[in-house]
N, C-alpha and C. Protein backbone atom coordinates (compact mmCIF):
# COMPACT_ATOMS: atom_id res chain seq x y z
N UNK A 1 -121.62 -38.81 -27.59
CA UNK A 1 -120.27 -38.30 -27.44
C UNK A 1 -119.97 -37.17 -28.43
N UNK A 2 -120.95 -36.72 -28.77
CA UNK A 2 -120.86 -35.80 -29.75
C UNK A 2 -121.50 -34.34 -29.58
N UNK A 3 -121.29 -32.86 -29.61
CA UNK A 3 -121.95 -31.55 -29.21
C UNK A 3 -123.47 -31.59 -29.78
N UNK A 4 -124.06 -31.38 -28.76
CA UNK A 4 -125.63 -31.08 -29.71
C UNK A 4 -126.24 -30.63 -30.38
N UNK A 5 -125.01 -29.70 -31.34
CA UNK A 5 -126.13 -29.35 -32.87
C UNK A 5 -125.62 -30.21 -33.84
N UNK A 6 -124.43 -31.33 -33.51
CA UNK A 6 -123.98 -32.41 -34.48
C UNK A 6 -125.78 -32.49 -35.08
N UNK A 7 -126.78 -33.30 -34.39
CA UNK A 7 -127.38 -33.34 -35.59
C UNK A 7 -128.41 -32.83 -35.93
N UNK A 8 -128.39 -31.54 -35.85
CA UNK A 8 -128.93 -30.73 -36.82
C UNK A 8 -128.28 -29.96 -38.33
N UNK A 9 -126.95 -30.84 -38.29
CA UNK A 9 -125.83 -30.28 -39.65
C UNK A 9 -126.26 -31.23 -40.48
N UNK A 10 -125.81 -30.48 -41.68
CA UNK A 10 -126.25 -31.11 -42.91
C UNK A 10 -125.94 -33.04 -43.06
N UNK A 11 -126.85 -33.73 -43.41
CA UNK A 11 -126.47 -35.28 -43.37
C UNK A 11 -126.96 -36.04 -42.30
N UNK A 12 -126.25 -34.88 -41.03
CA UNK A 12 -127.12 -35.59 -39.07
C UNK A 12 -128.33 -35.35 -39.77
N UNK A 13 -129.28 -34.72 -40.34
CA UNK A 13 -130.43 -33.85 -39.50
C UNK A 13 -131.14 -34.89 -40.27
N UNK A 14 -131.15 -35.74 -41.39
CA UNK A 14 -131.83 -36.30 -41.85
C UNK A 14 -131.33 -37.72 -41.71
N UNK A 15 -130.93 -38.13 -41.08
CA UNK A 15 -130.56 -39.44 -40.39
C UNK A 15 -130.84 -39.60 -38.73
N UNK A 16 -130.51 -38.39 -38.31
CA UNK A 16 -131.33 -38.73 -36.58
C UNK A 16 -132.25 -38.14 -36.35
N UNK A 17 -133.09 -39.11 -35.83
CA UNK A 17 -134.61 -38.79 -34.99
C UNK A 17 -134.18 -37.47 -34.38
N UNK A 18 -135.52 -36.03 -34.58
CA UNK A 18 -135.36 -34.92 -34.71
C UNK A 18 -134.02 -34.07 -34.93
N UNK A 19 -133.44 -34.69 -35.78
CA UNK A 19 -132.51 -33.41 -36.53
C UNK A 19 -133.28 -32.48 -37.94
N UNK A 20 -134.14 -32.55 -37.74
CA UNK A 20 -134.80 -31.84 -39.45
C UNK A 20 -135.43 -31.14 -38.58
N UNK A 21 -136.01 -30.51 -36.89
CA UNK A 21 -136.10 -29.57 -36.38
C UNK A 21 -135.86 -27.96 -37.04
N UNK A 22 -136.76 -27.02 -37.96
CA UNK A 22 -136.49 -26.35 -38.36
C UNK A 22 -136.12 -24.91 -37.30
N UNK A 23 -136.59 -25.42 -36.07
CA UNK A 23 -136.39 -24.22 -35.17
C UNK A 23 -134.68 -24.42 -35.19
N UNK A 24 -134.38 -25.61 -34.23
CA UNK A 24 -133.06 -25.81 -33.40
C UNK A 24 -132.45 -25.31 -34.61
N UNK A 25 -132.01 -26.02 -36.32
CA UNK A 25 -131.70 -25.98 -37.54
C UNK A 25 -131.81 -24.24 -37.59
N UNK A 26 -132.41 -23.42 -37.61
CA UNK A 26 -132.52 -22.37 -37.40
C UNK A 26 -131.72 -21.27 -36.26
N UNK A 27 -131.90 -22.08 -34.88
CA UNK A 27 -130.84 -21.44 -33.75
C UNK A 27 -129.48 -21.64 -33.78
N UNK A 28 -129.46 -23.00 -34.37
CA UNK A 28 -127.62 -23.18 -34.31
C UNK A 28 -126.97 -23.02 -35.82
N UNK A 29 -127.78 -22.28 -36.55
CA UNK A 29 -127.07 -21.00 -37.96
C UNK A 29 -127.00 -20.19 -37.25
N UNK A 30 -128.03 -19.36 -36.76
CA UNK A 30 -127.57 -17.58 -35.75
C UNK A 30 -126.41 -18.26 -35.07
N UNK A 31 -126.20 -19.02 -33.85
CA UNK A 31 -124.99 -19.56 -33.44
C UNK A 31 -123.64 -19.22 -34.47
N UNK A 32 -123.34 -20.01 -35.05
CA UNK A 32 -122.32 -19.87 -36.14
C UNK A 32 -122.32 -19.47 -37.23
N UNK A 33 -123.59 -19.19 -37.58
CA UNK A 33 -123.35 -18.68 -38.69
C UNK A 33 -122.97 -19.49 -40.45
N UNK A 34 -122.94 -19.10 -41.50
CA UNK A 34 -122.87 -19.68 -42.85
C UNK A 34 -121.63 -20.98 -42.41
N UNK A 35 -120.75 -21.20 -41.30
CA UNK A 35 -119.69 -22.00 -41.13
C UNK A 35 -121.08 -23.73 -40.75
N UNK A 36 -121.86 -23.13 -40.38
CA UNK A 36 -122.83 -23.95 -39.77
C UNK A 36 -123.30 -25.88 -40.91
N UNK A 37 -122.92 -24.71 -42.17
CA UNK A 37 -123.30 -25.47 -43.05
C UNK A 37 -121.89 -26.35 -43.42
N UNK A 38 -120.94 -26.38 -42.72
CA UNK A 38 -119.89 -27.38 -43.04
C UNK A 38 -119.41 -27.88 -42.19
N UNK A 39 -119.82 -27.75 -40.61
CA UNK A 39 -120.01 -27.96 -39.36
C UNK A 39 -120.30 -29.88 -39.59
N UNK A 40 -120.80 -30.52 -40.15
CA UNK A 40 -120.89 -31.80 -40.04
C UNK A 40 -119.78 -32.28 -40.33
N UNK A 41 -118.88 -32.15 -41.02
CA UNK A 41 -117.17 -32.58 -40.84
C UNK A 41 -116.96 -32.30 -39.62
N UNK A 42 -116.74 -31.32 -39.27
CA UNK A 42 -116.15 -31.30 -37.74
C UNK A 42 -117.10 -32.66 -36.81
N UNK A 43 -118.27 -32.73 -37.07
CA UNK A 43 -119.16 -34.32 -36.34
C UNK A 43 -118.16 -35.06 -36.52
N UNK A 44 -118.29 -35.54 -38.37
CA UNK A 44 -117.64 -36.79 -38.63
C UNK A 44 -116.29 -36.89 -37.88
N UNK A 45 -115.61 -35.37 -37.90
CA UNK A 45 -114.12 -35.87 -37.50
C UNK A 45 -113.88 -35.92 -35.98
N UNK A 46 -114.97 -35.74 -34.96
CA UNK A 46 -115.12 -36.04 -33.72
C UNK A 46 -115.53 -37.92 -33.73
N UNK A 47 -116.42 -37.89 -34.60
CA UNK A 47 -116.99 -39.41 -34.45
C UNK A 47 -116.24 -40.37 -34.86
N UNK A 48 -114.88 -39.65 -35.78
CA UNK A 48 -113.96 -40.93 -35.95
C UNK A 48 -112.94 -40.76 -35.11
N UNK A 49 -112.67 -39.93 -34.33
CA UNK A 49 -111.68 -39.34 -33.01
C UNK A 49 -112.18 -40.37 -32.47
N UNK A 50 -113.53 -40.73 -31.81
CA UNK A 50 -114.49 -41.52 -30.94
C UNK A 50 -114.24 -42.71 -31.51
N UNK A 51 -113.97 -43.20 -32.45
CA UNK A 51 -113.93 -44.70 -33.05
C UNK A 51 -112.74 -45.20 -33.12
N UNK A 52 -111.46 -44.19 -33.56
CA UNK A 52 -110.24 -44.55 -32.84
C UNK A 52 -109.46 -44.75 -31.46
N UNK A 53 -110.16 -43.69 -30.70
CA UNK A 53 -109.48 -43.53 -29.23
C UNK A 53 -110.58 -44.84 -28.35
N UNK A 54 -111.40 -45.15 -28.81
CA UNK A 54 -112.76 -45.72 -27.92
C UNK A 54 -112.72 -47.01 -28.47
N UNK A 55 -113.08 -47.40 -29.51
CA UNK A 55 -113.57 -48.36 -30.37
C UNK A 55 -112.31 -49.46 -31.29
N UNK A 56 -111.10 -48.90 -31.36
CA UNK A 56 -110.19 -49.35 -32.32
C UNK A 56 -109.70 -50.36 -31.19
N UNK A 57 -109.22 -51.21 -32.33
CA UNK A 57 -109.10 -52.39 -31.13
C UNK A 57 -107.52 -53.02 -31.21
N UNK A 58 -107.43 -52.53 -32.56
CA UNK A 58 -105.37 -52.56 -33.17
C UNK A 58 -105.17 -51.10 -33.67
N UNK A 59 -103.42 -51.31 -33.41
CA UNK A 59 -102.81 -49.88 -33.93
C UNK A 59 -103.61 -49.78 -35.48
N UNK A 60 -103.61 -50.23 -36.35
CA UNK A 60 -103.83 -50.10 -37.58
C UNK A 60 -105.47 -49.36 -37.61
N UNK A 61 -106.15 -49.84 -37.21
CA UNK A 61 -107.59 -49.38 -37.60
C UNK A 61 -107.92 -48.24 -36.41
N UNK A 62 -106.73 -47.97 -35.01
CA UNK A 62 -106.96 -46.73 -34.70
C UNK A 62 -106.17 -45.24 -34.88
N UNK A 63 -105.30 -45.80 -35.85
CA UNK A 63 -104.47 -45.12 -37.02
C UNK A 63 -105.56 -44.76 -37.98
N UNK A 64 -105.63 -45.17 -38.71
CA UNK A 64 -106.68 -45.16 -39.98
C UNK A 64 -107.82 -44.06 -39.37
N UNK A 65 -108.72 -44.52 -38.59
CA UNK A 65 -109.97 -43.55 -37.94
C UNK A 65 -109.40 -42.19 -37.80
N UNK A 66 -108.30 -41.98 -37.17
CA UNK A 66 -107.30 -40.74 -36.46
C UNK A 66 -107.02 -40.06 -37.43
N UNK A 67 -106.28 -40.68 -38.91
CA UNK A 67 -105.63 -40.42 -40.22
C UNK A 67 -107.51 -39.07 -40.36
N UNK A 68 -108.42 -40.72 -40.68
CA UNK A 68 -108.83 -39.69 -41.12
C UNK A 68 -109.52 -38.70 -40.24
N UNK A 69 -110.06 -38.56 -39.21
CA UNK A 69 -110.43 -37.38 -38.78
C UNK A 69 -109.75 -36.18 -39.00
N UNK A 70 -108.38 -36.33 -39.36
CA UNK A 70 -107.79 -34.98 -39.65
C UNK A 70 -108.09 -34.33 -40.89
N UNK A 71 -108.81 -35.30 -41.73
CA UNK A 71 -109.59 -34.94 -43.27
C UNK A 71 -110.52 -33.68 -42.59
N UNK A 72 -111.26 -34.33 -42.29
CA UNK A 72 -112.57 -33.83 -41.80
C UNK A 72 -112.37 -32.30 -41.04
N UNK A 73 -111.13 -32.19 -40.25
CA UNK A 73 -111.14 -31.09 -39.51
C UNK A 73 -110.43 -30.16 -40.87
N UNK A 74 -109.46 -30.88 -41.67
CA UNK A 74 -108.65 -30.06 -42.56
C UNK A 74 -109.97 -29.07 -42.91
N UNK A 75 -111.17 -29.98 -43.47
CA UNK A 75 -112.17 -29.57 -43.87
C UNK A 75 -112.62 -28.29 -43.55
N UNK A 76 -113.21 -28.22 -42.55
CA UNK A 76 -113.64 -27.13 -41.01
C UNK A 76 -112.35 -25.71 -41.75
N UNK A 77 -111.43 -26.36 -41.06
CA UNK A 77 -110.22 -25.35 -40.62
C UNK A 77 -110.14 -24.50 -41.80
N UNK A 78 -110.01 -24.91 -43.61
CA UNK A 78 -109.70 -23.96 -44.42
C UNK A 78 -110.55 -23.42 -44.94
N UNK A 79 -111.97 -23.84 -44.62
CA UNK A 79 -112.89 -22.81 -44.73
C UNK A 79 -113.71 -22.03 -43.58
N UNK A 80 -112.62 -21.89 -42.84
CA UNK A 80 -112.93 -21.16 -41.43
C UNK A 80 -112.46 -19.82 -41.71
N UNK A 81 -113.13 -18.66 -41.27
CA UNK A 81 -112.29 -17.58 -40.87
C UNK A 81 -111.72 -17.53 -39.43
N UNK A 82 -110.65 -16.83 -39.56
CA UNK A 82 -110.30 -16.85 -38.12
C UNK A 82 -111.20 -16.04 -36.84
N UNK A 83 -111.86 -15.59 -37.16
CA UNK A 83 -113.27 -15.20 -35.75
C UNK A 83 -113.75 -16.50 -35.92
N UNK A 84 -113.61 -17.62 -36.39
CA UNK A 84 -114.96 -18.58 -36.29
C UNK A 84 -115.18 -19.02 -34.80
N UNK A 85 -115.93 -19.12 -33.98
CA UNK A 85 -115.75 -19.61 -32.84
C UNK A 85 -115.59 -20.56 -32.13
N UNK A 86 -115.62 -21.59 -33.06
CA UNK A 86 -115.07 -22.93 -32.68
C UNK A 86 -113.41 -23.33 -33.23
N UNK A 87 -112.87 -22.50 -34.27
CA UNK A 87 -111.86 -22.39 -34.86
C UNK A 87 -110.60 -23.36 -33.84
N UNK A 88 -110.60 -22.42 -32.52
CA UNK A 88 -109.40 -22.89 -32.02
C UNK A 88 -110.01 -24.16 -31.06
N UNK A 89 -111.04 -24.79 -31.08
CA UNK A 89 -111.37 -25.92 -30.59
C UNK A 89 -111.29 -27.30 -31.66
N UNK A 90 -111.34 -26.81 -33.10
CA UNK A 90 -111.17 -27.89 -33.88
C UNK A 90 -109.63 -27.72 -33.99
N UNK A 91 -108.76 -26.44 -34.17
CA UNK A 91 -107.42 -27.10 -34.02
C UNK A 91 -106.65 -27.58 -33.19
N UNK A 92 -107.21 -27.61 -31.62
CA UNK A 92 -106.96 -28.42 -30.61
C UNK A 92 -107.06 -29.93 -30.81
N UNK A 93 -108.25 -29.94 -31.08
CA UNK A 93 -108.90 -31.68 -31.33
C UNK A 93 -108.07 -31.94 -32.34
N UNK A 94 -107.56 -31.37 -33.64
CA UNK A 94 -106.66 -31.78 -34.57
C UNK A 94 -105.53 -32.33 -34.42
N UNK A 95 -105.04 -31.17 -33.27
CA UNK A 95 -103.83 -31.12 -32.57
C UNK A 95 -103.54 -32.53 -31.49
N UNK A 96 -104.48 -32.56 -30.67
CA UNK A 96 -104.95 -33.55 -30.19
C UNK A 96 -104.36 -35.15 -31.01
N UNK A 97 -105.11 -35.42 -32.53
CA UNK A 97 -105.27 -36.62 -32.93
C UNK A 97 -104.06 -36.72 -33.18
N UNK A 98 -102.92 -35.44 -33.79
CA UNK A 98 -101.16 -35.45 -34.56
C UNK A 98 -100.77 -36.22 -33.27
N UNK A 99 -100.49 -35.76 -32.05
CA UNK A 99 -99.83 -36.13 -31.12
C UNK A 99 -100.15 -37.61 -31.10
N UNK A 100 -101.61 -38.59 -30.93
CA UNK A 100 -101.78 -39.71 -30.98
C UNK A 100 -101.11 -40.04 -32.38
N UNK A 101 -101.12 -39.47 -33.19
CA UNK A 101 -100.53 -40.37 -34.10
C UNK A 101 -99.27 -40.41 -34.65
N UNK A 102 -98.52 -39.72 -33.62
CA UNK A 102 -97.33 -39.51 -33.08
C UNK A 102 -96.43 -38.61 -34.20
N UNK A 103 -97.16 -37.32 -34.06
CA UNK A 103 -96.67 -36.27 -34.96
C UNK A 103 -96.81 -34.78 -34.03
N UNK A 104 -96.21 -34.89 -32.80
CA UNK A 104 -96.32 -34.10 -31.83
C UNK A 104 -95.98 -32.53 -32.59
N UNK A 105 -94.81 -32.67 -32.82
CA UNK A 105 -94.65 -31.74 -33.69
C UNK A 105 -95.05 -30.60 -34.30
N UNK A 106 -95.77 -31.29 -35.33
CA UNK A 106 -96.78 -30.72 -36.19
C UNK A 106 -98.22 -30.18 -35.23
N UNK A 107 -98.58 -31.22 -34.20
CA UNK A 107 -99.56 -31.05 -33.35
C UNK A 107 -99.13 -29.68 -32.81
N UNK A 108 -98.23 -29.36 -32.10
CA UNK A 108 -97.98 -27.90 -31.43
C UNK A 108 -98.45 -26.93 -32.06
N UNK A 109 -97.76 -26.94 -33.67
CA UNK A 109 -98.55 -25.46 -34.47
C UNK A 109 -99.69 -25.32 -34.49
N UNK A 110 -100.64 -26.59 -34.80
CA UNK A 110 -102.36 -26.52 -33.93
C UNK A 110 -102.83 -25.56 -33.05
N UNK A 111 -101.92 -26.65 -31.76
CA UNK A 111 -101.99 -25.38 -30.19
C UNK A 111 -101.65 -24.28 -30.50
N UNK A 112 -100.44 -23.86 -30.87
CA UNK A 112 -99.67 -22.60 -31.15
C UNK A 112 -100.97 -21.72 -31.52
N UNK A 113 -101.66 -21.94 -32.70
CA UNK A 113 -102.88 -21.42 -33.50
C UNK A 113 -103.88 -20.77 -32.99
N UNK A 114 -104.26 -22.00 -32.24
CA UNK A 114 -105.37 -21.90 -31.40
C UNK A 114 -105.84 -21.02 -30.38
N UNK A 115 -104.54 -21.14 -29.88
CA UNK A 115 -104.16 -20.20 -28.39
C UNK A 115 -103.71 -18.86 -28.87
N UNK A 116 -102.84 -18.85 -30.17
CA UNK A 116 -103.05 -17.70 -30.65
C UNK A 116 -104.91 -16.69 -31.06
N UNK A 117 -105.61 -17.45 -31.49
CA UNK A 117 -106.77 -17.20 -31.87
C UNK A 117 -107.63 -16.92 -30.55
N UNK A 118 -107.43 -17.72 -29.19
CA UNK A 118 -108.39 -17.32 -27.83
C UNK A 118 -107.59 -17.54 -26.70
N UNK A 119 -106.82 -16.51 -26.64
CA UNK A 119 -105.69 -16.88 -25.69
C UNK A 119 -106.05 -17.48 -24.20
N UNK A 120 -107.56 -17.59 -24.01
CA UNK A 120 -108.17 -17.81 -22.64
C UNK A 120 -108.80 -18.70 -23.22
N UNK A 121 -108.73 -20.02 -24.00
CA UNK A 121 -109.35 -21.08 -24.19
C UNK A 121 -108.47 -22.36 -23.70
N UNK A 122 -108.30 -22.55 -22.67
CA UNK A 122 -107.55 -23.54 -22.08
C UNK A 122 -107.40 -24.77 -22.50
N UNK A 123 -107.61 -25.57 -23.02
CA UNK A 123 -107.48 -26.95 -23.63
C UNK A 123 -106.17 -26.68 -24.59
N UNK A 124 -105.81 -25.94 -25.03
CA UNK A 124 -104.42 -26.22 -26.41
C UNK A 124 -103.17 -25.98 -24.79
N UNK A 125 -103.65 -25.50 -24.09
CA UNK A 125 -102.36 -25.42 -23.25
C UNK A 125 -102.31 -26.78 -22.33
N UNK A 126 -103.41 -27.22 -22.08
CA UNK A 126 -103.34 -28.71 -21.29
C UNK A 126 -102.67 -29.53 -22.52
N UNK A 127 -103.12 -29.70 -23.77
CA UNK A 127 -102.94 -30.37 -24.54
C UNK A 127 -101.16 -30.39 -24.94
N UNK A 128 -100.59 -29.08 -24.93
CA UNK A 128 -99.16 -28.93 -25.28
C UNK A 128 -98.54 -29.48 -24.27
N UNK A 129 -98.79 -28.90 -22.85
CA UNK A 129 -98.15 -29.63 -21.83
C UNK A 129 -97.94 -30.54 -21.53
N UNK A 130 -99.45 -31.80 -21.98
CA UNK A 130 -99.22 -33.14 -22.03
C UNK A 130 -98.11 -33.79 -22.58
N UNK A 131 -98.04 -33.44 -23.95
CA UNK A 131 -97.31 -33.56 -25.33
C UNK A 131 -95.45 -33.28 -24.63
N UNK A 132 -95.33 -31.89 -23.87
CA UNK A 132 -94.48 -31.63 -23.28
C UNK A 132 -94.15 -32.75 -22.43
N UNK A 133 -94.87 -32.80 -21.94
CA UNK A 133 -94.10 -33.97 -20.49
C UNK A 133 -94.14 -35.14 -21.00
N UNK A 134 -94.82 -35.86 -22.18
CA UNK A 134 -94.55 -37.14 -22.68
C UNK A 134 -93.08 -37.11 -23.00
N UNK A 135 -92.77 -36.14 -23.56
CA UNK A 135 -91.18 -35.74 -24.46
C UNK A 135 -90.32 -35.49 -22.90
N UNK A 136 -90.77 -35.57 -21.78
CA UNK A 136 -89.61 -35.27 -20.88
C UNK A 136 -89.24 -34.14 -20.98
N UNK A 137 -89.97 -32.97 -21.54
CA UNK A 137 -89.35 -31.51 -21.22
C UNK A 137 -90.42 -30.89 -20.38
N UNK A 138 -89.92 -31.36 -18.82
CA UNK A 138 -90.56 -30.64 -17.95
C UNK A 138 -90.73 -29.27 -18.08
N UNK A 139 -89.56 -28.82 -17.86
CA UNK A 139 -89.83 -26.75 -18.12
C UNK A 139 -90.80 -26.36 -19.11
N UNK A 140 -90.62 -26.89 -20.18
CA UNK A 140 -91.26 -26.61 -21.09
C UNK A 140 -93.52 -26.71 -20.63
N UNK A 141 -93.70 -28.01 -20.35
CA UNK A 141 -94.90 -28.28 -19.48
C UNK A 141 -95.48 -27.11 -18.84
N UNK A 142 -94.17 -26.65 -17.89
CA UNK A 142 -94.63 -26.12 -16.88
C UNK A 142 -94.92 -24.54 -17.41
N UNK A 143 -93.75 -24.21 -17.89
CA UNK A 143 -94.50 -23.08 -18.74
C UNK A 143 -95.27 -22.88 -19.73
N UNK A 144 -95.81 -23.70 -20.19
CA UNK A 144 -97.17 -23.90 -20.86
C UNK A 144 -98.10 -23.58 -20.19
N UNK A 145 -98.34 -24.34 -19.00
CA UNK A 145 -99.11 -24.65 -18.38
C UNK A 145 -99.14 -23.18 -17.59
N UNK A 146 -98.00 -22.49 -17.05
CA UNK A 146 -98.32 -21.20 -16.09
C UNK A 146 -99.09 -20.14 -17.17
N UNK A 147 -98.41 -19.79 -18.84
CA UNK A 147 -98.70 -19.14 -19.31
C UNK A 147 -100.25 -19.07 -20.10
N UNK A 148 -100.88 -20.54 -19.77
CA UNK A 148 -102.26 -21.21 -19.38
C UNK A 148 -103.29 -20.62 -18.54
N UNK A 149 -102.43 -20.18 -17.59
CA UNK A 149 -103.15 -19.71 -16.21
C UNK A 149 -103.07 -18.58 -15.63
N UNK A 150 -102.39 -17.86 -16.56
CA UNK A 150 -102.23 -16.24 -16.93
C UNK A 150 -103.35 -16.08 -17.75
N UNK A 151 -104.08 -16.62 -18.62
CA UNK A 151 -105.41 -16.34 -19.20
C UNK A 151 -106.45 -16.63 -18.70
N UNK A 152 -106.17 -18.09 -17.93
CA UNK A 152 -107.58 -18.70 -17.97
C UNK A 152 -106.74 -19.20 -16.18
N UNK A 153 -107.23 -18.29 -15.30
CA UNK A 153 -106.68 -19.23 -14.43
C UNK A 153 -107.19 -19.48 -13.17
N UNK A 154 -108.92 -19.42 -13.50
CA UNK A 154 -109.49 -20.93 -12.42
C UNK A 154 -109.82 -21.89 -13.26
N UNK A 155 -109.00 -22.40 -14.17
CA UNK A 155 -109.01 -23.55 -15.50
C UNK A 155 -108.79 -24.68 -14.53
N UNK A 156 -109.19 -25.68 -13.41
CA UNK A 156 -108.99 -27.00 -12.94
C UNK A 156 -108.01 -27.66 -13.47
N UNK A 157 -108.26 -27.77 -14.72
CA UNK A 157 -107.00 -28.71 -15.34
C UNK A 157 -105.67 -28.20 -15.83
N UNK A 158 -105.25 -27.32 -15.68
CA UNK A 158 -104.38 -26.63 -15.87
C UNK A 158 -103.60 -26.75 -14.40
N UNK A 159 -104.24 -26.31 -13.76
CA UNK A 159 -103.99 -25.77 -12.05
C UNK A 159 -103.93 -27.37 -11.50
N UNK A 160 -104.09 -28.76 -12.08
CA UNK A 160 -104.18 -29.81 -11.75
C UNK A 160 -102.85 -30.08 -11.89
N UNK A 161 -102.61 -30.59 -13.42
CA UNK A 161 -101.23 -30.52 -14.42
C UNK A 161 -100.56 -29.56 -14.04
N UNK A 162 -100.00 -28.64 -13.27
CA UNK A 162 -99.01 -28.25 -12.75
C UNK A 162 -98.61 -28.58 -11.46
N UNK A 163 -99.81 -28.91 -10.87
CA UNK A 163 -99.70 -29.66 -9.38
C UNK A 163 -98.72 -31.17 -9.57
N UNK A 164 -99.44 -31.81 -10.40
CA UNK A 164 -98.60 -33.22 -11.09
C UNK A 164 -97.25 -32.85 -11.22
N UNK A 165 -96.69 -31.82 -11.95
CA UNK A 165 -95.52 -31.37 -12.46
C UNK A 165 -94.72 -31.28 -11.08
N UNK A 166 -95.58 -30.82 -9.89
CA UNK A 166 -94.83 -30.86 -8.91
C UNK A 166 -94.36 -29.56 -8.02
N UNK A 167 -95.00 -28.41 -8.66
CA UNK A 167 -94.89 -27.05 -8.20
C UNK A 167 -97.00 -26.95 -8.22
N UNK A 168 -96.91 -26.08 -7.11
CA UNK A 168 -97.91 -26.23 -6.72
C UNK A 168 -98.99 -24.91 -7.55
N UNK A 169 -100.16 -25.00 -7.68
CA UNK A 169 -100.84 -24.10 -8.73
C UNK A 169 -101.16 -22.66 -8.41
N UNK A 170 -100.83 -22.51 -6.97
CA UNK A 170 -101.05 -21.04 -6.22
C UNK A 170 -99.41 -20.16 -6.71
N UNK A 171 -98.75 -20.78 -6.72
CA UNK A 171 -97.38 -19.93 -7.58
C UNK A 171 -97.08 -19.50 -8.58
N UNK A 172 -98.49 -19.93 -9.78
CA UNK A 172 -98.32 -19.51 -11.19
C UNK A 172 -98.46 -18.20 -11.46
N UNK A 173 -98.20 -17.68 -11.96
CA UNK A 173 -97.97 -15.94 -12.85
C UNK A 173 -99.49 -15.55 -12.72
């Protein structure tokens, strides 16, 4: 449940069977680059995303997992530059865990970020809209979701989630 250069980052590569691969270890630095080397937080804070949303079995210990994965991404995020290319995918997933842990709020400036950073990376706009329509502000959803599909717009899930909303996905901007 985890992207496949998780373990070739520092910590994976010498704990899973072929992560010390000096080629792959080699292809996924050109990939990202010097960020590559702090890239195993972003693992950990997927693998405790995975242990809260999957694995937690009470509010408390899928609180706690959630709490901390946002360590882990804090991690990522302030020693990111903003070209990093995963940048606005870890503040989605960040964004992502606020809303579960019911800090929607705060979760938006995530999206806000994100989508600022790849305005055609569709997930922070599914993700706001969700967040939107939990809160009962349909309009709000829906224009998320159209201004979603003004970037990215044979995005399925976008063009899905507005269908749900109830206006159909061939009418968006």
């Amino acid at each position: 449940m985890l992207p496949s250069f998780c373990i070739y980052t520092q910590l994976f590569r010498a704990r899973v069977p072929g992560g010390d691969d000096p080629n792959q270890i080699a292809r996924w630095h050109s990939v990202f680059g010097d960020m590559f080397q702090h890239l195993h937080h972003y693992c950990w804070g997927l693998m405790k995303t995975n242990r809260g949303v999957v694995l937690a079995r009470d509010r408390s210990v899928k609180d706690f997992y959630l709490r901390n994965s946002l360590e882990e991404f804090d991690y990522v995020i302030v020693r990111s530059p903003p070209t990093f290319i995963l940048l606005p995918e870890i503040l989605s997933k960040r964004g992502e865990n606020l809303v579960r842990l019911g800090k929607g709020p705060v979760a938006l400036l995530d999206f806000e970020r994100a989508i600022e950073l790849k305005p055609d990376y569709w997930p922070p706009y599914a993700h706001m809209s969700d967040y939107y329509k939990g809160t009962k502000e349909m309009a709000k959803a829906r224009e998320t979701l159209e201004k979603g599909l003004s970037f990215s717009p044979e995005a399925p899930a976008l063009r899905r989630r507005l269908a749900e909303l109830g206006q159909g996905a061939g009418k968006s901007k």
